[in-house]
N, C-alpha and C. Protein backbone atom coordinates (compact mmCIF):
# COMPACT_ATOMS: atom_id res chain seq x y z
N UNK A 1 12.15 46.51 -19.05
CA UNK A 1 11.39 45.97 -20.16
C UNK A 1 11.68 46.81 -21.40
N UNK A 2 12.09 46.00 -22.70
CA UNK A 2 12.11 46.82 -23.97
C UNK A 2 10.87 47.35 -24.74
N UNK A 3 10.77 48.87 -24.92
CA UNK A 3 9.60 49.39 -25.93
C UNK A 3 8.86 48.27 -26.77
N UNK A 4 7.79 48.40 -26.69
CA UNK A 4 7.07 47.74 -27.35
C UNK A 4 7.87 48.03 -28.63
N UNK A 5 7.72 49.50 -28.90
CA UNK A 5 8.06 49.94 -30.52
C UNK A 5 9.11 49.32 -30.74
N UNK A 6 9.98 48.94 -30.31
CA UNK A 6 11.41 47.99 -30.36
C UNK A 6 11.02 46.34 -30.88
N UNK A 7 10.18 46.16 -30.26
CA UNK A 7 10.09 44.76 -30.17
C UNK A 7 8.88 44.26 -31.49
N UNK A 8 9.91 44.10 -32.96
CA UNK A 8 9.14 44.12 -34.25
C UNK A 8 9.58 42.07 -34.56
N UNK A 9 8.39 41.57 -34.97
CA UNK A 9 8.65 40.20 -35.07
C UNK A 9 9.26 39.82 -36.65
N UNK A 10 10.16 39.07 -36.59
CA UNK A 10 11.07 39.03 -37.92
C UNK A 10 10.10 38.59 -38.88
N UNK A 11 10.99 39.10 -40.08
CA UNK A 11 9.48 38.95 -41.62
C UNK A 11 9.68 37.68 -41.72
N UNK A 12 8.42 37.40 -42.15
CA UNK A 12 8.04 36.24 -42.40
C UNK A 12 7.25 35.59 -41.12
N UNK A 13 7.54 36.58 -39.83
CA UNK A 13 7.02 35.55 -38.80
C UNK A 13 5.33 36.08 -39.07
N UNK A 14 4.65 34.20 -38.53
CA UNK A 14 2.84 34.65 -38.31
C UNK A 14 2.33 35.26 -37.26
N UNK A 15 1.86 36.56 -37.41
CA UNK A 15 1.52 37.66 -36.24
C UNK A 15 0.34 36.73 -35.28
N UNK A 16 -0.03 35.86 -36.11
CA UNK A 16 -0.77 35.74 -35.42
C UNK A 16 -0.76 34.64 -34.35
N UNK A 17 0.28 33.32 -34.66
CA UNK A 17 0.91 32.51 -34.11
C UNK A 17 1.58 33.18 -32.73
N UNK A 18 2.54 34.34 -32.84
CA UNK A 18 2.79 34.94 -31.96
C UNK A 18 1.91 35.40 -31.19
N UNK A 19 0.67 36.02 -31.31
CA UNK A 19 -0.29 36.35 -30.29
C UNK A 19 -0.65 34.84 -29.12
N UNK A 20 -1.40 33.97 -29.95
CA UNK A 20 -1.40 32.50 -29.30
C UNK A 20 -0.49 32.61 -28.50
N UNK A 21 0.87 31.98 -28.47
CA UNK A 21 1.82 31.34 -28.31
C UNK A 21 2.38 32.76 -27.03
N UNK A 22 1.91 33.98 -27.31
CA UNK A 22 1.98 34.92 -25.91
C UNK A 22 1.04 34.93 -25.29
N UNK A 23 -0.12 34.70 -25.80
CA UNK A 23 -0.96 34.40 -25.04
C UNK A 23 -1.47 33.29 -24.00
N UNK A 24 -0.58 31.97 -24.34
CA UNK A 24 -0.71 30.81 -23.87
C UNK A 24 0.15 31.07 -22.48
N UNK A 25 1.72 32.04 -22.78
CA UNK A 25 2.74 32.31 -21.83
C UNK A 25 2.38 33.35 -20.73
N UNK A 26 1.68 34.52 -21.36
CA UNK A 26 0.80 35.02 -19.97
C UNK A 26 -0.01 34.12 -18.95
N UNK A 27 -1.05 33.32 -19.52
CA UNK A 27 -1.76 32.66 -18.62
C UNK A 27 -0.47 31.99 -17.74
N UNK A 28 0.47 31.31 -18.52
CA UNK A 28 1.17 30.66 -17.78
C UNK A 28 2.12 31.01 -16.49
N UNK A 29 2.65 32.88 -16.55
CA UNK A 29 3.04 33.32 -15.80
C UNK A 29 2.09 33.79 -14.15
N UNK A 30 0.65 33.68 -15.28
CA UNK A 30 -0.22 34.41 -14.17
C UNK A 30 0.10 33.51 -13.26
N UNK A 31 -0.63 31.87 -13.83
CA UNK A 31 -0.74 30.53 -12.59
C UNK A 31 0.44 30.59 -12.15
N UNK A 32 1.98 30.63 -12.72
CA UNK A 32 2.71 30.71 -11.53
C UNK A 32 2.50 31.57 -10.23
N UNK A 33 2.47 33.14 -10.90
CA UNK A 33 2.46 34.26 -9.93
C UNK A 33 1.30 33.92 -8.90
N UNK A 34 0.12 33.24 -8.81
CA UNK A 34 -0.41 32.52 -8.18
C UNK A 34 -0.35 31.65 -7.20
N UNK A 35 0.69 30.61 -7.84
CA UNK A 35 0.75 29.37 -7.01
C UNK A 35 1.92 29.74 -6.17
N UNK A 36 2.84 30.36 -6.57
CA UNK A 36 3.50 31.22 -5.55
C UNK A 36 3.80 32.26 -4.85
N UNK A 37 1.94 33.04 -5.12
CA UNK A 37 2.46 34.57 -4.31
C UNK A 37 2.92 35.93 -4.63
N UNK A 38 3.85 35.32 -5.80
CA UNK A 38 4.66 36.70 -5.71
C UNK A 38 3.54 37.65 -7.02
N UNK A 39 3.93 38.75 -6.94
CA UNK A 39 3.09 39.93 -8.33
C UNK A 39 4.28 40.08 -8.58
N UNK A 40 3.99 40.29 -10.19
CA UNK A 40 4.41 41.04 -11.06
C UNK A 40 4.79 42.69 -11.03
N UNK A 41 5.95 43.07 -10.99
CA UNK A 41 5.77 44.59 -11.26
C UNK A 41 5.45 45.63 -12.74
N UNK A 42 5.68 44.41 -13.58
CA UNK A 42 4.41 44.83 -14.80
C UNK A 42 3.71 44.13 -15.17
N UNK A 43 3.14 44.22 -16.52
CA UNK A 43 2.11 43.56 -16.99
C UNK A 43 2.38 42.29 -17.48
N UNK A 44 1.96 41.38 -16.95
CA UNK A 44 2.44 39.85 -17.78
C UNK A 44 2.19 40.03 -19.24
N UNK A 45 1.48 40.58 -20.12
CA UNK A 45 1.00 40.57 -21.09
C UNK A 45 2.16 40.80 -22.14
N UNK A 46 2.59 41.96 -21.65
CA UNK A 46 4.19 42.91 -21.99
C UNK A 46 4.85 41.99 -21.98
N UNK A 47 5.69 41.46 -20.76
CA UNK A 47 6.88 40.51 -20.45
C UNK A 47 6.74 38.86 -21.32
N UNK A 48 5.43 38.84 -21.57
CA UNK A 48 4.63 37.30 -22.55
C UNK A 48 5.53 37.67 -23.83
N UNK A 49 4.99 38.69 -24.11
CA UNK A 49 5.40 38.60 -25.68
C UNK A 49 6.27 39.43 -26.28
N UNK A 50 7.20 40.03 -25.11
CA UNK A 50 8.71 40.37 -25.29
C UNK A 50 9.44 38.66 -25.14
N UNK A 51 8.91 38.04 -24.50
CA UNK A 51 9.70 36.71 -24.45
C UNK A 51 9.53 35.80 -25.90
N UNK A 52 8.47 35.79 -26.06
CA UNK A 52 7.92 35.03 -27.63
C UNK A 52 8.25 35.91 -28.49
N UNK A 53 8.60 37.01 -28.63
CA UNK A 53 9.41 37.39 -29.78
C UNK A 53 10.88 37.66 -29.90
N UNK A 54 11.52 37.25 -28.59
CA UNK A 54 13.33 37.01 -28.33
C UNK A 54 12.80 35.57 -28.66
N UNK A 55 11.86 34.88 -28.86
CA UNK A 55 12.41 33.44 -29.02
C UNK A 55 12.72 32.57 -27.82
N UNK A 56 12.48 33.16 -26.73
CA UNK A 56 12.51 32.46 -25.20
C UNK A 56 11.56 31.51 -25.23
N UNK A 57 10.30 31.78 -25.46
CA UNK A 57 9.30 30.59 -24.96
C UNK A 57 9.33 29.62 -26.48
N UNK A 58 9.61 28.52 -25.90
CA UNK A 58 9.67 27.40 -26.58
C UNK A 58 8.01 26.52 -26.89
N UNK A 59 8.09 26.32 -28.45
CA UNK A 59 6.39 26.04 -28.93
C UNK A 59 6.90 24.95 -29.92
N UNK A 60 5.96 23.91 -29.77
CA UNK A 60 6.11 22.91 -31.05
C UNK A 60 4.64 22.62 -31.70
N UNK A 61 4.81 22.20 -32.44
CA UNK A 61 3.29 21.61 -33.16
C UNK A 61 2.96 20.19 -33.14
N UNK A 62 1.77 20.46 -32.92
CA UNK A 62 1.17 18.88 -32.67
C UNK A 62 1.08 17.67 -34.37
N UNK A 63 1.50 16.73 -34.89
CA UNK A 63 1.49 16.33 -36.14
C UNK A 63 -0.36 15.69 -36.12
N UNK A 64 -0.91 15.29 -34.89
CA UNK A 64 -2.42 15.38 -34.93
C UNK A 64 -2.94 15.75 -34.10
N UNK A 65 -3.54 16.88 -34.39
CA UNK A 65 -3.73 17.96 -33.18
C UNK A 65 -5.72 17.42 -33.03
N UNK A 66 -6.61 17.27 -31.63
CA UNK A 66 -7.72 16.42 -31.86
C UNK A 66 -8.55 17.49 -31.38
């Protein structure tokens, strides 16, 4: 896993969009790690939003969100 301190989100990006959008991808790793058993040997939290800030987890916006 890369240093947190490494892992800086490009200017202009919304810090806070990124939290969401890692936050949506943890839950999502947990229910896997769940539905199949296996643990994590770190923190999903870490591995969430090292992925959402390489740009791995894929996010779109809703045009009417209800």
């Amino acid at each position: 896993m890369t240093k947190m301190a490494a892992m800086i989100p490009a200017p202009g990006a919304n810090k806070y969009e990124l939290a969401i959008v890692a936050a949506r991808e943890a839950r999502r790793l947990n229910d896997w790690a769940r539905r199949s058993g296996d643990t994590a040997t770190t923190k999903v939290t870490g591995i969430a939003l090292e992925r959402t800030i390489r740009g791995e987890v894929p996010f779109v916006y809703e045009d009417n969100p209800q």
